[in-house]
C-alpha atoms as a PDB file:
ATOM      1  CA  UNK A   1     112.316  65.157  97.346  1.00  0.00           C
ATOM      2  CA  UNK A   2     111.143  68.096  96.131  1.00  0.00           C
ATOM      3  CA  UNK A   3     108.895  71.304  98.388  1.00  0.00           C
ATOM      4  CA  UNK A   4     106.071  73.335  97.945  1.00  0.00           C
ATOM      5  CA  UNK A   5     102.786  74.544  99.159  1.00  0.00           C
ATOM      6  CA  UNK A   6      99.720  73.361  99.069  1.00  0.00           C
ATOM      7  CA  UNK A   7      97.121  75.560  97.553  1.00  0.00           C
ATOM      8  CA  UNK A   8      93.878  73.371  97.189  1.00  0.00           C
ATOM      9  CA  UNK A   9      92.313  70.196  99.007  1.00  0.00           C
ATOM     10  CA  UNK A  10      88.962  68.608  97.493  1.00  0.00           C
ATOM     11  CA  UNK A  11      88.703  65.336  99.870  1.00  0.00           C
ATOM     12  CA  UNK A  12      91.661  63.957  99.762  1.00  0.00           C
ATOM     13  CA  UNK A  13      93.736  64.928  96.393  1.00  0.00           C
ATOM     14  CA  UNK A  14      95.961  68.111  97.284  1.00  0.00           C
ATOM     15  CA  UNK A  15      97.324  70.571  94.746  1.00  0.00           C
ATOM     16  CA  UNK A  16     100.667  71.323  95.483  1.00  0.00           C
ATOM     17  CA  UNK A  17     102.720  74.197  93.876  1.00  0.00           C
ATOM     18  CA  UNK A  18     106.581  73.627  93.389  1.00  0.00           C
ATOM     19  CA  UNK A  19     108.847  77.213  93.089  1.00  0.00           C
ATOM     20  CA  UNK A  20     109.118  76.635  89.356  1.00  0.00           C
ATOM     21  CA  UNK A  21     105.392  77.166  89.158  1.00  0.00           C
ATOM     22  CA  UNK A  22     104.677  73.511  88.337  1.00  0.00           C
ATOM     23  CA  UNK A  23     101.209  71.918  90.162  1.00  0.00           C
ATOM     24  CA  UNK A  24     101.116  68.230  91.471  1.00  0.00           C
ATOM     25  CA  UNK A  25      98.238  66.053  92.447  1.00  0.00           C
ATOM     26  CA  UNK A  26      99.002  64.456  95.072  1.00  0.00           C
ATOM     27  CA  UNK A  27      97.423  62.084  97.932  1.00  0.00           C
ATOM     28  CA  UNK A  28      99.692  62.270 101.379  1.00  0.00           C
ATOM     29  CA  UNK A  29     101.162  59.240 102.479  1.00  0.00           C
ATOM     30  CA  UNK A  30      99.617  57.165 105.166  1.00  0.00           C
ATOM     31  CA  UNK A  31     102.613  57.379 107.919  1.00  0.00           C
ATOM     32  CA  UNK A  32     101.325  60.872 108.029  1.00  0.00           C
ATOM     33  CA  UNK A  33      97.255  59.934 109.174  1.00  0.00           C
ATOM     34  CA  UNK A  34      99.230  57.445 111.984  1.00  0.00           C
ATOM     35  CA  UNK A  35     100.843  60.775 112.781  1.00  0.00           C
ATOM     36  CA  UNK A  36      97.804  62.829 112.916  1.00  0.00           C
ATOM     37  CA  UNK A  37      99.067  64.773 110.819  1.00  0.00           C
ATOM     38  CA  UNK A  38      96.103  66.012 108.026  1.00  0.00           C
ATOM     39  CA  UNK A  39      98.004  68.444 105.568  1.00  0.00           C
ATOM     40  CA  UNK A  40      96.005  71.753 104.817  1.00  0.00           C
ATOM     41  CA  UNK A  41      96.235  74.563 102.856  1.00  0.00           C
ATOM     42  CA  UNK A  42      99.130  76.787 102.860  1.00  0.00           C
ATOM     43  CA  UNK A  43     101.456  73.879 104.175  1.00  0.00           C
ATOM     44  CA  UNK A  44     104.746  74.026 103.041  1.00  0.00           C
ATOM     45  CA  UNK A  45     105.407  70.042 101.903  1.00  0.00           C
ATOM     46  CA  UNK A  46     108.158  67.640 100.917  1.00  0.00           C
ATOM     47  CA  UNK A  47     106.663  65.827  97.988  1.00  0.00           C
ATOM     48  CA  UNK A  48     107.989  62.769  95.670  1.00  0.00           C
ATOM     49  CA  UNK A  49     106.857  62.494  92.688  1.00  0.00           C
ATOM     50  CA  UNK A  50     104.721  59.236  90.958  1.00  0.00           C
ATOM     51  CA  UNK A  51     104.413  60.360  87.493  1.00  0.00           C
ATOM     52  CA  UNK A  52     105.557  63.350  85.914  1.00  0.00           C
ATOM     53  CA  UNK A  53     103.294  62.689  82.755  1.00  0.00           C
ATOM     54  CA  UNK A  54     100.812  62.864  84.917  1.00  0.00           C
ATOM     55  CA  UNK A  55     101.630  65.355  87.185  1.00  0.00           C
ATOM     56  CA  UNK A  56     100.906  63.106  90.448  1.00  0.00           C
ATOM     57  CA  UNK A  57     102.678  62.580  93.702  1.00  0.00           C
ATOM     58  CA  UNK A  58     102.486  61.929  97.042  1.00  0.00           C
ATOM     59  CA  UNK A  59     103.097  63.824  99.751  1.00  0.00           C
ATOM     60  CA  UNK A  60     106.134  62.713 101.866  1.00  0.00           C
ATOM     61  CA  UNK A  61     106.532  65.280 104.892  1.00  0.00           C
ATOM     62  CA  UNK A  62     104.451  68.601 105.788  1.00  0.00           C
ATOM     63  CA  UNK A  63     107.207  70.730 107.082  1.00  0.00           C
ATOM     64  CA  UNK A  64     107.024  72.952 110.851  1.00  0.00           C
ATOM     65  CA  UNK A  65     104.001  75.176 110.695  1.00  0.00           C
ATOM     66  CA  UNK A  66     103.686  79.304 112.104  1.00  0.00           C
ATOM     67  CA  UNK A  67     100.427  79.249 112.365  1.00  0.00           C
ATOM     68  CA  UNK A  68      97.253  76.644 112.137  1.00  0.00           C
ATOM     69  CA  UNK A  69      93.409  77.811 111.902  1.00  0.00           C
ATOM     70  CA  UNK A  70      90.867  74.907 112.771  1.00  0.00           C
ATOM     71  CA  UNK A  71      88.354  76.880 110.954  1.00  0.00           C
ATOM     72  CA  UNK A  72      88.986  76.849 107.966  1.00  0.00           C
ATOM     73  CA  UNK A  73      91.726  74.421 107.957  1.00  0.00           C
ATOM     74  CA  UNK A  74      94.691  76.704 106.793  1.00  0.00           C
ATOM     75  CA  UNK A  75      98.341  76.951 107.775  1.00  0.00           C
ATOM     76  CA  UNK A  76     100.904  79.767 107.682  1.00  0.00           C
ATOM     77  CA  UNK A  77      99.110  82.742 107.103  1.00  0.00           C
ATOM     78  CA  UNK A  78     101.401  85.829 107.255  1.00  0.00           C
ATOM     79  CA  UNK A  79      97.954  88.145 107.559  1.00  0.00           C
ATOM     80  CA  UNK A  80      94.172  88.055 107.412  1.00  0.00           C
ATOM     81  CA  UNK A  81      92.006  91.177 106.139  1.00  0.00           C
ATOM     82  CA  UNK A  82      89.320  91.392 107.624  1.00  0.00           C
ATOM     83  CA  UNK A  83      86.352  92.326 105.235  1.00  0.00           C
ATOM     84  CA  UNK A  84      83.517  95.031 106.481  1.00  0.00           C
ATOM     85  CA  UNK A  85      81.180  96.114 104.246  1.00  0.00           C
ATOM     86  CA  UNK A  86      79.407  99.422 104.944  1.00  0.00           C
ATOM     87  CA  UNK A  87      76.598  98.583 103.809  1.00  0.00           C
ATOM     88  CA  UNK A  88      74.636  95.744 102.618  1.00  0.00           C
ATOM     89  CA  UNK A  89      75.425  93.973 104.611  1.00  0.00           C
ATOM     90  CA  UNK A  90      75.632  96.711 107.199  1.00  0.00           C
ATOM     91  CA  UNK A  91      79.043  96.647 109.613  1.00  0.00           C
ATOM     92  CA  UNK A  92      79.237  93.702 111.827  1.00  0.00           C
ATOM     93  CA  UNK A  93      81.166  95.016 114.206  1.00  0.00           C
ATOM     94  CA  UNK A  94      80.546  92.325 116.851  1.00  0.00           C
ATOM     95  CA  UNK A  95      82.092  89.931 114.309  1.00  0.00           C
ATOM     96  CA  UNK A  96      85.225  91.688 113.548  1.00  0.00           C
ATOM     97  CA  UNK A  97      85.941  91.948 117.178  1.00  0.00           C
ATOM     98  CA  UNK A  98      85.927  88.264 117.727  1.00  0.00           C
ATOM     99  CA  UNK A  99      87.833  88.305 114.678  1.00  0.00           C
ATOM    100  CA  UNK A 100      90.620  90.364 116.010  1.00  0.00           C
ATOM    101  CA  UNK A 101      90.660  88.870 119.544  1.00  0.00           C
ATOM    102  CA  UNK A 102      90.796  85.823 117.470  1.00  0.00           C
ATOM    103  CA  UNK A 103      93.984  87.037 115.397  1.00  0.00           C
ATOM    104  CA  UNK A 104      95.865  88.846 118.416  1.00  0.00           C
ATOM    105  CA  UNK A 105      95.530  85.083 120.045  1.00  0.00           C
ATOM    106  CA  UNK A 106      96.724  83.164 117.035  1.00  0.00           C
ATOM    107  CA  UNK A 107      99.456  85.914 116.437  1.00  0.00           C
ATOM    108  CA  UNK A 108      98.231  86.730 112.547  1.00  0.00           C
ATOM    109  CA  UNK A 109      98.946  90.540 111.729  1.00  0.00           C
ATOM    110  CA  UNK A 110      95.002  91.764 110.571  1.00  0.00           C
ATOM    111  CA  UNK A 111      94.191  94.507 108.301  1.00  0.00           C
ATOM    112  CA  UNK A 112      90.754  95.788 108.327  1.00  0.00           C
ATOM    113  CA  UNK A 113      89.065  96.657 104.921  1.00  0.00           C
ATOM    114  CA  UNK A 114      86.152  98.894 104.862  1.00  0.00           C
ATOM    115  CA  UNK A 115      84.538  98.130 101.523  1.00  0.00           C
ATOM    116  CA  UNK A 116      81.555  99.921 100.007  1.00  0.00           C
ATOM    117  CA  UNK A 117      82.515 103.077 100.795  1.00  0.00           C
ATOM    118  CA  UNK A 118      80.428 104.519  98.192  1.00  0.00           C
ATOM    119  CA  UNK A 119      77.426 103.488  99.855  1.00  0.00           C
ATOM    120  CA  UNK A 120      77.356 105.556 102.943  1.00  0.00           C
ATOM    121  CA  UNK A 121      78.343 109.180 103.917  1.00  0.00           C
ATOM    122  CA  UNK A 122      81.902 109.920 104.717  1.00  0.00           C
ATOM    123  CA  UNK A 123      80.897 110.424 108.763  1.00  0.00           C
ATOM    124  CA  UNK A 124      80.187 106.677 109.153  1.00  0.00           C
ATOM    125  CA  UNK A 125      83.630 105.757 107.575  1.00  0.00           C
ATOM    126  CA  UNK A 126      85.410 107.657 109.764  1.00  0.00           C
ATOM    127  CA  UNK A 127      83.846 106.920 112.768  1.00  0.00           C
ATOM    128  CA  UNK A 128      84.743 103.100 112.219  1.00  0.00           C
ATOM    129  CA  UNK A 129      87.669 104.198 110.856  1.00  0.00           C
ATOM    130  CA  UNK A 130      88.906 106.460 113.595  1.00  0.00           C
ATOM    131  CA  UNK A 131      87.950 103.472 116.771  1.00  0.00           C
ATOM    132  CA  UNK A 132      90.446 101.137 115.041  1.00  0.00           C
ATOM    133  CA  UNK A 133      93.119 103.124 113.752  1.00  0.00           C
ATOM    134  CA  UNK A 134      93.214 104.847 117.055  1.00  0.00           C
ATOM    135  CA  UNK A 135      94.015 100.881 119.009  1.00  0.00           C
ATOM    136  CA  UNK A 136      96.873 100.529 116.154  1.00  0.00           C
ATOM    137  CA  UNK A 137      95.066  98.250 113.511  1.00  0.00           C
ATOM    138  CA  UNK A 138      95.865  99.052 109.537  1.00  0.00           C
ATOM    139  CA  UNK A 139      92.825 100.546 108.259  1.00  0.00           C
ATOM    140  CA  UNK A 140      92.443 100.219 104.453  1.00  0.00           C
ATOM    141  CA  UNK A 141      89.008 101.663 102.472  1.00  0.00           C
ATOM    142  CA  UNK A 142      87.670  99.948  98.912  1.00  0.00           C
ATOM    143  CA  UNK A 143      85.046 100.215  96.400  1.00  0.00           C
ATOM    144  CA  UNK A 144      85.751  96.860  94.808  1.00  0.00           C
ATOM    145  CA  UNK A 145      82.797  96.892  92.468  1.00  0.00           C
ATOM    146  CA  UNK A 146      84.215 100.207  91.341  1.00  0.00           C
ATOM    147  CA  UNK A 147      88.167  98.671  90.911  1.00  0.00           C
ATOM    148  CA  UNK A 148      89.099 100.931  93.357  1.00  0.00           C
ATOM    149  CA  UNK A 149      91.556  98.793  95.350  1.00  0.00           C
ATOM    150  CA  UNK A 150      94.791 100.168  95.382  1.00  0.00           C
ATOM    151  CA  UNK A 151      95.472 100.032  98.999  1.00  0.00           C
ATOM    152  CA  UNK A 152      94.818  96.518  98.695  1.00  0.00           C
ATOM    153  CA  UNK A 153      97.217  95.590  96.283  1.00  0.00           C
ATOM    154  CA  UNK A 154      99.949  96.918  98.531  1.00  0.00           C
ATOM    155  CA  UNK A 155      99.219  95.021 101.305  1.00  0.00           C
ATOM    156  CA  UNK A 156      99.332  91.755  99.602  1.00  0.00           C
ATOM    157  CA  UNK A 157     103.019  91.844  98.831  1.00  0.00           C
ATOM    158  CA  UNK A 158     105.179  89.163 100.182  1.00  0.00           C
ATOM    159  CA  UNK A 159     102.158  87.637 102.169  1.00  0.00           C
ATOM    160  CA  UNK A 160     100.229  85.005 102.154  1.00  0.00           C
ATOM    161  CA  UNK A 161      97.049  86.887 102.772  1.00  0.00           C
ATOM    162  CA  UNK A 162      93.405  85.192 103.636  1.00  0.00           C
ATOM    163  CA  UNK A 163      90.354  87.167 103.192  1.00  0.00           C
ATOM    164  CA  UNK A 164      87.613  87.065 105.873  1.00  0.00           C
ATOM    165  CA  UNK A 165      84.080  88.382 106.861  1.00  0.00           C
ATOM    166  CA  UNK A 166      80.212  87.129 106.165  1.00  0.00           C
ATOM    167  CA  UNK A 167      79.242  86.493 103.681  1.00  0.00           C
ATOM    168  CA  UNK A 168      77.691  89.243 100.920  1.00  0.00           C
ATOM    169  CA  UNK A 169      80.904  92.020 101.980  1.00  0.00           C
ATOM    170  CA  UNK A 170      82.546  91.327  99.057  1.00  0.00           C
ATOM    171  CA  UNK A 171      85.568  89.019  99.738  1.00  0.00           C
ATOM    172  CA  UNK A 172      85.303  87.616  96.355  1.00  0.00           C
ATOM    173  CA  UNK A 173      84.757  90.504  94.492  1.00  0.00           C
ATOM    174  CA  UNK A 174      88.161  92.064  95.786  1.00  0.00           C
ATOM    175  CA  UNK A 175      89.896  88.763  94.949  1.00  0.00           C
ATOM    176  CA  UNK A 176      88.204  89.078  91.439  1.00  0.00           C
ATOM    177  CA  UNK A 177      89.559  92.580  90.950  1.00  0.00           C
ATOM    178  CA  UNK A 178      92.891  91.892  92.069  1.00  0.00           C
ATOM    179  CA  UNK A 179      93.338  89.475  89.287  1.00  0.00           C
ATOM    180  CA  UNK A 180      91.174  91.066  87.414  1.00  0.00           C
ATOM    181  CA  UNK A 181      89.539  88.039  86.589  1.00  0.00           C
ATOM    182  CA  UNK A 182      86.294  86.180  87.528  1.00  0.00           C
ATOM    183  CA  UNK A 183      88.696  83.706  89.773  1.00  0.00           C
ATOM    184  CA  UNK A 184      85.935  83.240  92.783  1.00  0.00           C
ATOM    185  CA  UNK A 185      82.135  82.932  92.282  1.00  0.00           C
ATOM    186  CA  UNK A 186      80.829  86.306  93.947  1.00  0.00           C
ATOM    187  CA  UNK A 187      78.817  85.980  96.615  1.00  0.00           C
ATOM    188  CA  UNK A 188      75.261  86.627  96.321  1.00  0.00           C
ATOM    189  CA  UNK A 189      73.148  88.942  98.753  1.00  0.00           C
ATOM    190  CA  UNK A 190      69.369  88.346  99.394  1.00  0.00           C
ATOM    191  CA  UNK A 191      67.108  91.096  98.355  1.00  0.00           C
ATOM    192  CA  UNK A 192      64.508  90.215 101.030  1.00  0.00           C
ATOM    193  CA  UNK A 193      67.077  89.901 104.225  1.00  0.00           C
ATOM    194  CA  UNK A 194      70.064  91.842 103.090  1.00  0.00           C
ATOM    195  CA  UNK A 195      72.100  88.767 104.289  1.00  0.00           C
ATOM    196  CA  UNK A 196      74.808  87.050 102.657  1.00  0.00           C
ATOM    197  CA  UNK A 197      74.726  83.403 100.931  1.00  0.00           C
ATOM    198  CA  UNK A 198      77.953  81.964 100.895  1.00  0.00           C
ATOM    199  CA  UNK A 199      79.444  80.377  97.488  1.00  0.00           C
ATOM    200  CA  UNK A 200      82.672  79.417  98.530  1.00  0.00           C
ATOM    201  CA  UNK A 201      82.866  75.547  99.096  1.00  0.00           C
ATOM    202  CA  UNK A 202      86.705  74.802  99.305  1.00  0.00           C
ATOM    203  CA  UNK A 203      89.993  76.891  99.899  1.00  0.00           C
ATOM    204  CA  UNK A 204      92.392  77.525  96.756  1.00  0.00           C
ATOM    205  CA  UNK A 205      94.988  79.873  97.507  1.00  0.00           C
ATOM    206  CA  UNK A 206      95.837  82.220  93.979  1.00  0.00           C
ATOM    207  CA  UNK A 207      99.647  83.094  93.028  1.00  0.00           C
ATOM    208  CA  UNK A 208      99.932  86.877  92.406  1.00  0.00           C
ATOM    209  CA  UNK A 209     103.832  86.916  92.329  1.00  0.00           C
ATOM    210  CA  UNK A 210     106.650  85.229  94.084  1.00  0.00           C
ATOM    211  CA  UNK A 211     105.719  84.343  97.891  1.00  0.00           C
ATOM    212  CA  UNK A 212     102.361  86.425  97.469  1.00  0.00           C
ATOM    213  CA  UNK A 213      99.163  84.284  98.050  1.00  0.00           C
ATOM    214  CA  UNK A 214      95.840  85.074  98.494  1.00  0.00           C
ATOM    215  CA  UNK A 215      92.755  82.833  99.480  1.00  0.00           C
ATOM    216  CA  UNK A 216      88.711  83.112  99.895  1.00  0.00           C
ATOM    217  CA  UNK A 217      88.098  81.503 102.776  1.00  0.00           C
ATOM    218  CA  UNK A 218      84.409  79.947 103.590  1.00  0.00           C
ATOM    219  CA  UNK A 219      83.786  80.070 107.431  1.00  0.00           C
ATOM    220  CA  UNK A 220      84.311  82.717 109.063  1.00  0.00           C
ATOM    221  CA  UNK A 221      80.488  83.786 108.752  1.00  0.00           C
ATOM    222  CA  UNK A 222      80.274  81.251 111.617  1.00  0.00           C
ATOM    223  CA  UNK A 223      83.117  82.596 113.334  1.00  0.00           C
ATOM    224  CA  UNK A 224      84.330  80.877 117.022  1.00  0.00           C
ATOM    225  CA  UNK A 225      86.806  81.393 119.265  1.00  0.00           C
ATOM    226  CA  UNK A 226      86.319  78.839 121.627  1.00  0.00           C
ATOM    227  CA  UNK A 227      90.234  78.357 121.569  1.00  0.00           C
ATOM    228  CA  UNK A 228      90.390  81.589 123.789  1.00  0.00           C
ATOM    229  CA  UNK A 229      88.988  81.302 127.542  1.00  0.00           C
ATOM    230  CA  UNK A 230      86.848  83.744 129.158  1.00  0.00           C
ATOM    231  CA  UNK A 231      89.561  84.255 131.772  1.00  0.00           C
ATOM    232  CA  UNK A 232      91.890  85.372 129.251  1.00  0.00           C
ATOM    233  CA  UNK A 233      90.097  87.541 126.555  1.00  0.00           C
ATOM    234  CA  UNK A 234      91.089  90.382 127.570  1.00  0.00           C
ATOM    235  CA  UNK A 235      94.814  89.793 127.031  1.00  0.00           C
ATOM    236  CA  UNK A 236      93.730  90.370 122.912  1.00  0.00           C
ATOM    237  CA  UNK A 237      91.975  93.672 123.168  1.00  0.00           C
ATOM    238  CA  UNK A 238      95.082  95.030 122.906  1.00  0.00           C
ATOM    239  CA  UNK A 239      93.516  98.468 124.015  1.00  0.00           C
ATOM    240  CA  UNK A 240      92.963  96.883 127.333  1.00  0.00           C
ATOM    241  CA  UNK A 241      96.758  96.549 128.218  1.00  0.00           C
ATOM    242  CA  UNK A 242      97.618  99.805 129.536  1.00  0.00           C
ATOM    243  CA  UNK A 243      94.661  98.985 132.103  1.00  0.00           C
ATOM    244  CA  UNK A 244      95.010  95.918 133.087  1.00  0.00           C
ATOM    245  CA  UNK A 245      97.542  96.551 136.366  1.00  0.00           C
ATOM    246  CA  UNK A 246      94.747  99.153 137.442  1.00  0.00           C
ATOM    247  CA  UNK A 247      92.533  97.087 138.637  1.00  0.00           C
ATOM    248  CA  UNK A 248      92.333  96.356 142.216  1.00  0.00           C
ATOM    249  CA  UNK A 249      91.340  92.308 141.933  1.00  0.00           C
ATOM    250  CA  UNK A 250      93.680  89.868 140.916  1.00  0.00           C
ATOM    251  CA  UNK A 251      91.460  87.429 137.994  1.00  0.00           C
ATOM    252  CA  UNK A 252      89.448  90.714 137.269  1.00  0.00           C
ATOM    253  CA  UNK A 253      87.247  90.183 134.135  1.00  0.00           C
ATOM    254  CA  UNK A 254      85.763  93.778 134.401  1.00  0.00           C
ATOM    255  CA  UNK A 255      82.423  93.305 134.002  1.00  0.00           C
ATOM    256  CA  UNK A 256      80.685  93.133 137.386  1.00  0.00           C
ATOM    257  CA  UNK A 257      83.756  93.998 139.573  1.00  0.00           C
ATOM    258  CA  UNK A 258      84.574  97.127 141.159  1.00  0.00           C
ATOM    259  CA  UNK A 259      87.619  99.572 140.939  1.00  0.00           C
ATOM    260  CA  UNK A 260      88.434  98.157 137.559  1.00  0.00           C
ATOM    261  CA  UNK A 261      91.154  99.665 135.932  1.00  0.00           C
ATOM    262  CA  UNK A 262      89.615  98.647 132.265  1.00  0.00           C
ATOM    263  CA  UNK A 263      85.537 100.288 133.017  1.00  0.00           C
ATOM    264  CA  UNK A 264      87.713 103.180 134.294  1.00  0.00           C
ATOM    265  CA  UNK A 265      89.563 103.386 131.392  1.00  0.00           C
ATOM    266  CA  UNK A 266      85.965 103.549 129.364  1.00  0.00           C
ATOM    267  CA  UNK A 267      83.774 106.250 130.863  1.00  0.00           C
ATOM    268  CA  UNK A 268      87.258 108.358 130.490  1.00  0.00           C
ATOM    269  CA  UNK A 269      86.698 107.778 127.169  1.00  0.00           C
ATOM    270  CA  UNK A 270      90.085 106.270 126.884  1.00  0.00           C
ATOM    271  CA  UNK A 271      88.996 103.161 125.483  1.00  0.00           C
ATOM    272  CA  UNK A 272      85.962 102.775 123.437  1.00  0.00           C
ATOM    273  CA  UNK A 273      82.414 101.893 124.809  1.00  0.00           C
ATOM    274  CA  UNK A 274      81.165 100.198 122.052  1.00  0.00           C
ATOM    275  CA  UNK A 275      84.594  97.863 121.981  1.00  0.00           C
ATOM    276  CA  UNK A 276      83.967  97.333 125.562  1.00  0.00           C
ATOM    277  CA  UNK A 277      80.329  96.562 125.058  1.00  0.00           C
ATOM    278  CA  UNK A 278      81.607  93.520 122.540  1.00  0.00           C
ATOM    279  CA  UNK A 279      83.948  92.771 125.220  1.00  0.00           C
ATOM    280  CA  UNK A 280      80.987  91.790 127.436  1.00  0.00           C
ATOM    281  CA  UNK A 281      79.301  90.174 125.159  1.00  0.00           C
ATOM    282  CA  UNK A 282      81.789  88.150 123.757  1.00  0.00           C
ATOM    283  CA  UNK A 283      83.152  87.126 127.569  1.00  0.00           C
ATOM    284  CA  UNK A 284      79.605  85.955 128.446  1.00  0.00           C
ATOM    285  CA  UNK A 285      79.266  83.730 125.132  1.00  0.00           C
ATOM    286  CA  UNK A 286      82.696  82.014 125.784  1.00  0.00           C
ATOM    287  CA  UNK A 287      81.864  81.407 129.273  1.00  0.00           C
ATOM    288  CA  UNK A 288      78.459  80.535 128.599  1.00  0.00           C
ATOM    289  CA  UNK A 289      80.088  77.688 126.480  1.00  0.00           C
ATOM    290  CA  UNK A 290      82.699  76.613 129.378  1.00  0.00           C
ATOM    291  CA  UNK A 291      79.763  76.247 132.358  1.00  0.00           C
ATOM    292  CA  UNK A 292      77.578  73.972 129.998  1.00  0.00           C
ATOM    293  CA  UNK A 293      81.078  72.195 129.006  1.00  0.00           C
ATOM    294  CA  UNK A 294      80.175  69.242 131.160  1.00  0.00           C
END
């Protein structure tokens, strides 16, 4: 049998890219539903082939994953970068905490691009800049209307790389100059509420070079991390771990209690109050969701 990766799903016909480049059709076999086992993008597979006229298989095994995202169904993702535009939408910095949390959990290396740079003054780049960059995160800036998306390119290299962010920051529109092609439909942004309209309806993944992938991924504009409990959230603001022995209750969750090493660490200014504030807020949504569980 022969392996490769799938790198598009419409229903249930999977594209699946061999290392000579060639693409199969292919529907996976039914010992793998009895499994539950669905394949998704970015599986590596084990496929045999029906007709080579044709170009049609079927696929025979999907092999161990490294990672798996419910939403969107994808599978071995070697990094995510996380899209912020500046403006237009304006940051949603709410969002890309969740998304982080969300990444430290599932162990997926982010990179956070700040896109639309030309659209705001240099003092409000650097001040989201400088809050992530300072808690260790890769911090790369684009203008990718403008081309200007050099940064990018180096990241990609040797990764299979998923784009993320709402709709309307310009996921698309990077992918598009990367390959300097219209690949993706761009998204398009509403005059009247400044919000995005997502285009994207299904997952491809796009071959830039030997074991370098990239994919627009629809979503994430409803992004949940329900996987996480509210008990453990803090473990992935990674900021938080030089804190966490400082507080004097065991199950802390520093938000009401007292002595807490973590709302210590904030009005010293040693971890940042708007990160903190997000904290909160994302804590009370998760647990929210866990008391109205039953």
């Amino acid at each position: 049998m022969l392996q490769g990766i799938i790198i598009n799903c419409i229903s249930n016909l999977y594209k699946v890219e061999l290392e000579n480049n060639t693409i199969y059709t292919c529907i996976p076999r039914g010992k793998l539903k009895q499994e539950g086992l669905i394949p998704v993008v970015g599986d590596y597979v084990e496929i045999e082939i029906d007709s080579e006229e044709k170009k049609t298989g079927s696929i025979e095994k999907v092999l161990e994953r490294k990672n798996y995202i419910k939403r969107p169904k994808m599978a071995n993702l070697t990094q995510i970068i996380l899209v912020l535009s500046m403006k237009m939408p304006k940051p949603d910095l709410l969002l890309l905490d969740k998304q982080l949390a969300f990444l430290e959990f599932l162990k997926i290396k982010p990179v956070i691009c700040l896109n639309k740079i030309d659209l705001v003054k240099q003092e409000e780049i650097e001040e989201i800049e400088k809050i992530y960059s300072n808690i260790g995160y890769d911090v790369i800036k684009t203008e990718a209307k403008a081309g200007k998306i050099e940064f990018i390119k180096e990241k990609l290299k040797g990764n299979i790389t998923a784009f993320a962010g709402n709709s309307g920051v310009g996921k698309s529109t990077l992918i598009n100059s990367i390959f300097a092609s219209n690949i993706t439909e761009e998204g398009l942004i509403s005059i009247k509420n400044k919000k995005g309209k997502n285009t994207t309806t299904n997952i491809t993944l796009y071959k830039i070079d030997k074991d370098t992938y990239v994919a627009d991924t629809p979503g994430f504009s409803t992004f949940e991390i329900n996987e996480i409990e509210s008990n453990n959230l803090d473990r992935y603001f990674k900021e938080f771990n030089n804190y966490l022995t400082k507080c004097e209750y065991i199950g802390c969750n520093h938000i009401k209690e007292e002595k807490c090493g973590i709302k210590e660490a904030v009005e010293d200014e040693k971890i940042n109050l708007n990160r903190y504030n997000n904290y909160c807020k994302i804590y009370n949504q998760i647990k929210e969701k866990e008391d109205h569980r039953w």
